[in-house]
PDB file of N, CA and C in Angstrom:
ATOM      1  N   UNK A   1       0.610  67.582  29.489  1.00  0.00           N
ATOM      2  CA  UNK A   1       2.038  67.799  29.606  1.00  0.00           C
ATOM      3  C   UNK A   1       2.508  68.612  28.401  1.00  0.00           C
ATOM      4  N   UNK A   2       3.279  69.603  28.377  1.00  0.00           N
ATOM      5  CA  UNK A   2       4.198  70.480  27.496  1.00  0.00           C
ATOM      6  C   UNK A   2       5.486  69.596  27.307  1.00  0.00           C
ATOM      7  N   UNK A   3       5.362  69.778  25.745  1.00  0.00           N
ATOM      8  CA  UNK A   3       6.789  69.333  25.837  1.00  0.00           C
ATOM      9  C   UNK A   3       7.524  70.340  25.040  1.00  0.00           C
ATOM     10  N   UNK A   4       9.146  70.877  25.141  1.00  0.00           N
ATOM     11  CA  UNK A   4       9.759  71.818  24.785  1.00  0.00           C
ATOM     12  C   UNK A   4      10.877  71.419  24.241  1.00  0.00           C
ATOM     13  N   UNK A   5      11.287  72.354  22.773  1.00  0.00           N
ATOM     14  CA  UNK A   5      12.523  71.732  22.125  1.00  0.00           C
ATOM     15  C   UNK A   5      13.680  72.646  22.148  1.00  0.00           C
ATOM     16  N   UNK A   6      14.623  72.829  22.378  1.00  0.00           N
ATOM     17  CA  UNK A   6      15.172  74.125  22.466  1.00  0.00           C
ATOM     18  C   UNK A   6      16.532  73.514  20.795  1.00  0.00           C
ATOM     19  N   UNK A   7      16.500  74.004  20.545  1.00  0.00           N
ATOM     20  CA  UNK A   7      17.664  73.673  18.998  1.00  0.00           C
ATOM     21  C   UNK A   7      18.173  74.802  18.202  1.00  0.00           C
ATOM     22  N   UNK A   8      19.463  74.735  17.867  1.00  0.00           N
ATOM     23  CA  UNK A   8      20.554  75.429  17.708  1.00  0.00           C
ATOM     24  C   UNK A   8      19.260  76.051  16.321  1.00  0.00           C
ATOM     25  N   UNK A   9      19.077  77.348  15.994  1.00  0.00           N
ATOM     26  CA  UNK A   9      19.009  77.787  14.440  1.00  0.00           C
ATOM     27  C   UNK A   9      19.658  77.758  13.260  1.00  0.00           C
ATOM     28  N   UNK A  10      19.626  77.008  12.243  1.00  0.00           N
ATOM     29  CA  UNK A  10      19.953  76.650  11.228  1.00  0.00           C
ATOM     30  C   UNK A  10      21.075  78.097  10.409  1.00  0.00           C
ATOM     31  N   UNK A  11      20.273  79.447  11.083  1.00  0.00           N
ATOM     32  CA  UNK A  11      21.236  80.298  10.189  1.00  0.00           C
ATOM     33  C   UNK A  11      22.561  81.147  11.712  1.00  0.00           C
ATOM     34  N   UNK A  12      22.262  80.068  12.567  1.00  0.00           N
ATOM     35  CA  UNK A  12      23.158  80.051  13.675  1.00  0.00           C
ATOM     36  C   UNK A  12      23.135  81.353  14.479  1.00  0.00           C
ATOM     37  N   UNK A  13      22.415  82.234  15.025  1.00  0.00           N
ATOM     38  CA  UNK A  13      21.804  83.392  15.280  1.00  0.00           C
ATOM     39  C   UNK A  13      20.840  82.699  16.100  1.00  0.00           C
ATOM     40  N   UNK A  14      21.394  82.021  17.227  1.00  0.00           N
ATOM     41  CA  UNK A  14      20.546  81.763  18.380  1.00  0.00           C
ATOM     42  C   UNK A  14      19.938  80.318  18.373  1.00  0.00           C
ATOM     43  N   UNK A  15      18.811  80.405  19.177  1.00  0.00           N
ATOM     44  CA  UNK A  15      18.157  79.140  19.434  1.00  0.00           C
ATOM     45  C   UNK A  15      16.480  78.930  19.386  1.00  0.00           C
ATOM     46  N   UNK A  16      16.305  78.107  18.858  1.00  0.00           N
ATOM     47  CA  UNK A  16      14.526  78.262  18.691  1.00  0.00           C
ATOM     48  C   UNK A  16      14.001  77.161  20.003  1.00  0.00           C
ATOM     49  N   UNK A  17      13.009  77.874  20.551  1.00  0.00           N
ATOM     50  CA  UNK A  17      12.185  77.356  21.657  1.00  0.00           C
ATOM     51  C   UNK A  17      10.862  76.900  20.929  1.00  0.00           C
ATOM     52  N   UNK A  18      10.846  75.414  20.746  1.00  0.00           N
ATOM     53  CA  UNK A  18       9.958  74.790  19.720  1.00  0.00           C
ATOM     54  C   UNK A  18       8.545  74.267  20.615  1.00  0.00           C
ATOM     55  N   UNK A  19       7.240  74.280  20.637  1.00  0.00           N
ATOM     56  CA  UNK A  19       6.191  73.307  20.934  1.00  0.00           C
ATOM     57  C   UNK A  19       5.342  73.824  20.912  1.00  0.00           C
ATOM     58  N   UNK A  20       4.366  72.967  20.992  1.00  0.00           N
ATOM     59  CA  UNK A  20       2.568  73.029  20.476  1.00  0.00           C
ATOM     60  C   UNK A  20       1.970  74.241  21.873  1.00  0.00           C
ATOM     61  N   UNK A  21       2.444  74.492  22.886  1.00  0.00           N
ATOM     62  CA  UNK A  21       2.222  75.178  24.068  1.00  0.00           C
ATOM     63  C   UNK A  21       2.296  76.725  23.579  1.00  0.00           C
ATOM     64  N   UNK A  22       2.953  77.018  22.519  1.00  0.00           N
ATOM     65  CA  UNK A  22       3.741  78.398  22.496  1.00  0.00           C
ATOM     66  C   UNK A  22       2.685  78.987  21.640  1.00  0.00           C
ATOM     67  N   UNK A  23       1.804  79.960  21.608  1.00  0.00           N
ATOM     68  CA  UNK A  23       0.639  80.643  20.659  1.00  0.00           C
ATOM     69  C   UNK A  23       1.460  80.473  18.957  1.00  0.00           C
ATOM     70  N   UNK A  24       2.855  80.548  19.039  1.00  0.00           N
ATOM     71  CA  UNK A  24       3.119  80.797  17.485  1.00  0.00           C
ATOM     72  C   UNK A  24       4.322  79.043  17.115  1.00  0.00           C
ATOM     73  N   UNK A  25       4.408  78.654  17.827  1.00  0.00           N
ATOM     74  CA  UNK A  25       5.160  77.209  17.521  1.00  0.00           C
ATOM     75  C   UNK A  25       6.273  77.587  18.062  1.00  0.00           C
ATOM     76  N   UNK A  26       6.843  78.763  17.821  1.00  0.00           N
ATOM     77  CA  UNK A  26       8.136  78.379  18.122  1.00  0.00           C
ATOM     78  C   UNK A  26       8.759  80.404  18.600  1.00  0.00           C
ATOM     79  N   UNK A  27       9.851  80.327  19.635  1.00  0.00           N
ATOM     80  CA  UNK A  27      10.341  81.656  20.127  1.00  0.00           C
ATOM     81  C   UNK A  27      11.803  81.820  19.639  1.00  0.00           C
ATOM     82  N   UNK A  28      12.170  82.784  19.150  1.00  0.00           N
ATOM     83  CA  UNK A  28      13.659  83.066  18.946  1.00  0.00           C
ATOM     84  C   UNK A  28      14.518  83.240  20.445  1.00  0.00           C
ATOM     85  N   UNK A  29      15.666  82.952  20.683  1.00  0.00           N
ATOM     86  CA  UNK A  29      16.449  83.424  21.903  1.00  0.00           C
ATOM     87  C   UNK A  29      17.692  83.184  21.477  1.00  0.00           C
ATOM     88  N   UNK A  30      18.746  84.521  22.413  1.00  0.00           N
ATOM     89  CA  UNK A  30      20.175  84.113  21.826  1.00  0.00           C
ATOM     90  C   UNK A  30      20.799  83.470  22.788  1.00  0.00           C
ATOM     91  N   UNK A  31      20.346  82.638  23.572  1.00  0.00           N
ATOM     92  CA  UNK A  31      21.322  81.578  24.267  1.00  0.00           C
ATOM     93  C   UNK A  31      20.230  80.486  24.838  1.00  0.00           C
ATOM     94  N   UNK A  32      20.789  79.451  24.502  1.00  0.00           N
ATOM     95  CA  UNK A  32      20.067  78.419  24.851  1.00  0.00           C
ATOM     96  C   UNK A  32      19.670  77.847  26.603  1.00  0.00           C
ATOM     97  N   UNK A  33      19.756  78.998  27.459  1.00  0.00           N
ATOM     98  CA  UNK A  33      19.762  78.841  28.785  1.00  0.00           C
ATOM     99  C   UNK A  33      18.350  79.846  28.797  1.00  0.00           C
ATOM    100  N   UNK A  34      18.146  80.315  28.266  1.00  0.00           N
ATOM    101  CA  UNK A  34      16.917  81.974  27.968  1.00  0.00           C
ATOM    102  C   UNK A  34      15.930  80.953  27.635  1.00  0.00           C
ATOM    103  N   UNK A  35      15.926  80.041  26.623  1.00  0.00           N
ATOM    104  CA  UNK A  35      14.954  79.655  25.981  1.00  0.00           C
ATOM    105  C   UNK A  35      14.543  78.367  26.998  1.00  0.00           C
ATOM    106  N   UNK A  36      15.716  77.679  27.974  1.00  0.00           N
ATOM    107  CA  UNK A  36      14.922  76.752  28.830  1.00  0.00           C
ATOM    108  C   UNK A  36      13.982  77.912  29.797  1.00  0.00           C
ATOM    109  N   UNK A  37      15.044  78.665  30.422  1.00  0.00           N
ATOM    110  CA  UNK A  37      14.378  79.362  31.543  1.00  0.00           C
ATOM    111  C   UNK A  37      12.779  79.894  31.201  1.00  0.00           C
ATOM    112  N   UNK A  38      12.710  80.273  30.299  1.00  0.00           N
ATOM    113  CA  UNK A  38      11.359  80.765  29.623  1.00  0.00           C
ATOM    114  C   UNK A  38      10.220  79.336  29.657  1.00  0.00           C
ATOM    115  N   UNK A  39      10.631  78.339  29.335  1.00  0.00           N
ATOM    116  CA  UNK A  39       9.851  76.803  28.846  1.00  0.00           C
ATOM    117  C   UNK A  39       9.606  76.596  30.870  1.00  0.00           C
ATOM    118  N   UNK A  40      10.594  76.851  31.616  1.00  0.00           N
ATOM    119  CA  UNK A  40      10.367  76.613  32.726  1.00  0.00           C
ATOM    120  C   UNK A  40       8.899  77.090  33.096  1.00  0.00           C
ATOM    121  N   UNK A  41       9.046  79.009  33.317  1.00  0.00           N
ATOM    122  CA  UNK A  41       8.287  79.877  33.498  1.00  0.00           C
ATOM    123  C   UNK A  41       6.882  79.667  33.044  1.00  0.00           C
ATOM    124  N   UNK A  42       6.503  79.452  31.717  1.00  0.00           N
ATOM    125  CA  UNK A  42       5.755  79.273  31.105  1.00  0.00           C
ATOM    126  C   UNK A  42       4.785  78.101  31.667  1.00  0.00           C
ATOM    127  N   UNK A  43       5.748  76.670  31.692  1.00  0.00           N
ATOM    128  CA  UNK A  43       4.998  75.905  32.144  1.00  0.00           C
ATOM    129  C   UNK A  43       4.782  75.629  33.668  1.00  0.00           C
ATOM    130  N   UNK A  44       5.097  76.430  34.710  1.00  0.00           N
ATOM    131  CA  UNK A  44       4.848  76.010  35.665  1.00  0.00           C
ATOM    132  C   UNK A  44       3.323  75.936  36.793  1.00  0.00           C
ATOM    133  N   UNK A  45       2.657  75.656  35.466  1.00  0.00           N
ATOM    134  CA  UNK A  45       0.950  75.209  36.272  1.00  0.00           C
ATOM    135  C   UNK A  45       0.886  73.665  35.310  1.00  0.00           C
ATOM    136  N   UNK A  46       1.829  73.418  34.709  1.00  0.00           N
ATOM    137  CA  UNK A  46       1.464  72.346  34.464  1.00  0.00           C
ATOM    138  C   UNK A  46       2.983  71.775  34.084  1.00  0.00           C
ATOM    139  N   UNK A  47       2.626  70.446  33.910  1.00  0.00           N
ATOM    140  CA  UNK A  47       4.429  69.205  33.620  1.00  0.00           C
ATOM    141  C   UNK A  47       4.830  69.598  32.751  1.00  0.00           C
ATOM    142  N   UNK A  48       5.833  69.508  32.577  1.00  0.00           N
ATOM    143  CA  UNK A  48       6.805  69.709  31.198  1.00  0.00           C
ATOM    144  C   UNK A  48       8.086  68.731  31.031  1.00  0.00           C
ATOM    145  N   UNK A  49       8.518  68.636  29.864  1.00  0.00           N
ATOM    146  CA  UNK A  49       9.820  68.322  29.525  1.00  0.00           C
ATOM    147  C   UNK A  49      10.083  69.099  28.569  1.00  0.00           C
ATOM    148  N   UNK A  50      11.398  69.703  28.653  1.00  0.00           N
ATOM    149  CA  UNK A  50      12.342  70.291  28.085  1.00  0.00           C
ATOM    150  C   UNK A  50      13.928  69.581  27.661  1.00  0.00           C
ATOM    151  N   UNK A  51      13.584  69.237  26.289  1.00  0.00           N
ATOM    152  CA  UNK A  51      14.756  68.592  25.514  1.00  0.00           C
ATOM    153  C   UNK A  51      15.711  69.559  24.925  1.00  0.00           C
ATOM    154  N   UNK A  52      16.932  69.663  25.145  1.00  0.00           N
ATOM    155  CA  UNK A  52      17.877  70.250  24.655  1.00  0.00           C
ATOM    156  C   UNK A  52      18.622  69.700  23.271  1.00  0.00           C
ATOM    157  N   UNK A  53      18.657  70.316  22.452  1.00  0.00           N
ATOM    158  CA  UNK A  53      19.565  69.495  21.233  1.00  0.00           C
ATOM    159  C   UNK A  53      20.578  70.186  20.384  1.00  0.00           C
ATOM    160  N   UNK A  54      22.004  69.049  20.013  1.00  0.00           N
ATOM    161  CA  UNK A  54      23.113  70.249  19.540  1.00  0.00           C
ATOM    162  C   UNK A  54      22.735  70.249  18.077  1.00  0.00           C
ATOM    163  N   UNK A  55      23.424  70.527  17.484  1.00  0.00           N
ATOM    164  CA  UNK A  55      23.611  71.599  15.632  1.00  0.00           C
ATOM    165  C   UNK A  55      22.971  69.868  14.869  1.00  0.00           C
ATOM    166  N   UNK A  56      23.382  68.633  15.176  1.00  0.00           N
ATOM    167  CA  UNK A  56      23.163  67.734  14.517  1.00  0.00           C
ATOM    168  C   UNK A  56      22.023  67.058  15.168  1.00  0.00           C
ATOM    169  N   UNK A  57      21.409  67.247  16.308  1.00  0.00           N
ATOM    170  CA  UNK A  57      20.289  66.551  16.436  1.00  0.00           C
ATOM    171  C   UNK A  57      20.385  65.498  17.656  1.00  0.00           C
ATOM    172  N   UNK A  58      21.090  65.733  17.927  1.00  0.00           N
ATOM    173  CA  UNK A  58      21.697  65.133  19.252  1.00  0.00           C
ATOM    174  C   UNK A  58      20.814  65.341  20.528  1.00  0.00           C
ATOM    175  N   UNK A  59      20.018  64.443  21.803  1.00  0.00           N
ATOM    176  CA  UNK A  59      19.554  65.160  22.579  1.00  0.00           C
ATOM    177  C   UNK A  59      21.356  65.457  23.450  1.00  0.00           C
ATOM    178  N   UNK A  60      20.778  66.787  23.911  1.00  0.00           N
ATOM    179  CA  UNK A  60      21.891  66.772  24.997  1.00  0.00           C
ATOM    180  C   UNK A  60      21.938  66.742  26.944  1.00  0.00           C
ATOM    181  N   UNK A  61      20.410  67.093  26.673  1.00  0.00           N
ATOM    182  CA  UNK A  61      19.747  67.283  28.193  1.00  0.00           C
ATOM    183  C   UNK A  61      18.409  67.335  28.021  1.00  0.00           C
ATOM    184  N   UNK A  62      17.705  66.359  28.713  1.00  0.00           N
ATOM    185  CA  UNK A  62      16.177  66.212  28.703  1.00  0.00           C
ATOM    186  C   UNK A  62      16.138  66.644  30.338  1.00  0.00           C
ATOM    187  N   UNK A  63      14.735  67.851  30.671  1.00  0.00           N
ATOM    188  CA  UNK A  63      14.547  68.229  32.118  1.00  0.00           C
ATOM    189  C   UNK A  63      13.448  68.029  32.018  1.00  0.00           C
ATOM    190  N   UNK A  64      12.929  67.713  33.068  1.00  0.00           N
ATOM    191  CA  UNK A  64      11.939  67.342  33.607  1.00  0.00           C
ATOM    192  C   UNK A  64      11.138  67.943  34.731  1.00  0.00           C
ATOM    193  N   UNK A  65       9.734  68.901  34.756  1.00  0.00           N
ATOM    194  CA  UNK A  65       9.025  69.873  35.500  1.00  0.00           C
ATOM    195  C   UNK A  65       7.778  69.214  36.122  1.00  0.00           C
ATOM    196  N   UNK A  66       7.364  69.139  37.015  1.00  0.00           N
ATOM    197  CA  UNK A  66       6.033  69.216  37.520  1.00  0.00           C
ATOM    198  C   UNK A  66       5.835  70.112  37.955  1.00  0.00           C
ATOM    199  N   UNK A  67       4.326  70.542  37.849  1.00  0.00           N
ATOM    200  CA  UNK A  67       3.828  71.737  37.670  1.00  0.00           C
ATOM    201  C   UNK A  67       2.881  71.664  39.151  1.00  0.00           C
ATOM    202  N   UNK A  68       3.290  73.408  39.232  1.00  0.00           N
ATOM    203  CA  UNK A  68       2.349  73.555  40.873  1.00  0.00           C
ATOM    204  C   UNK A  68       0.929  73.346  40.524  1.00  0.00           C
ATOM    205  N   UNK A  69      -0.002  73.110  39.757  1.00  0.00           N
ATOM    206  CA  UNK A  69      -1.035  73.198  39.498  1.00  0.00           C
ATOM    207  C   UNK A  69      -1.466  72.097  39.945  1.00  0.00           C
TER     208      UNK A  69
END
């Protein structure tokens, strides 16, 4: 299973797409809808969850994928 973090960037210039799945840890994107849609794409041969979180750490939306594989 993949799991995916999507969280506001600290110097506020978008959103980082965080997990062990991604060749470099982590993807830059400027809206936090880019960076699920991508975690979708990516994982769809295998499960995923994709956690959303605001500026303080908050979850705000956990999704949940099974994978056609």
């Amino acid at each position: 299973m993949h799991v995916y973090e999507v969280r506001r960037r600290k110097d506020r210039r978008g959103f980082d797409l965080i997990s062990h799945a991604l060749p470099f840890g982590r993807l830059w994107y400027e809206d936090a809808s880019a960076a699920v849609d991508y975690a979708k794409h990516s994982s769809r041969s295998h499960d995923a969850v994709i956690c959303v979180y605001d500026e303080p750490g908050n979850e705000l939306d956990e999704l949940i994928f099974t994978g056609e594989g």
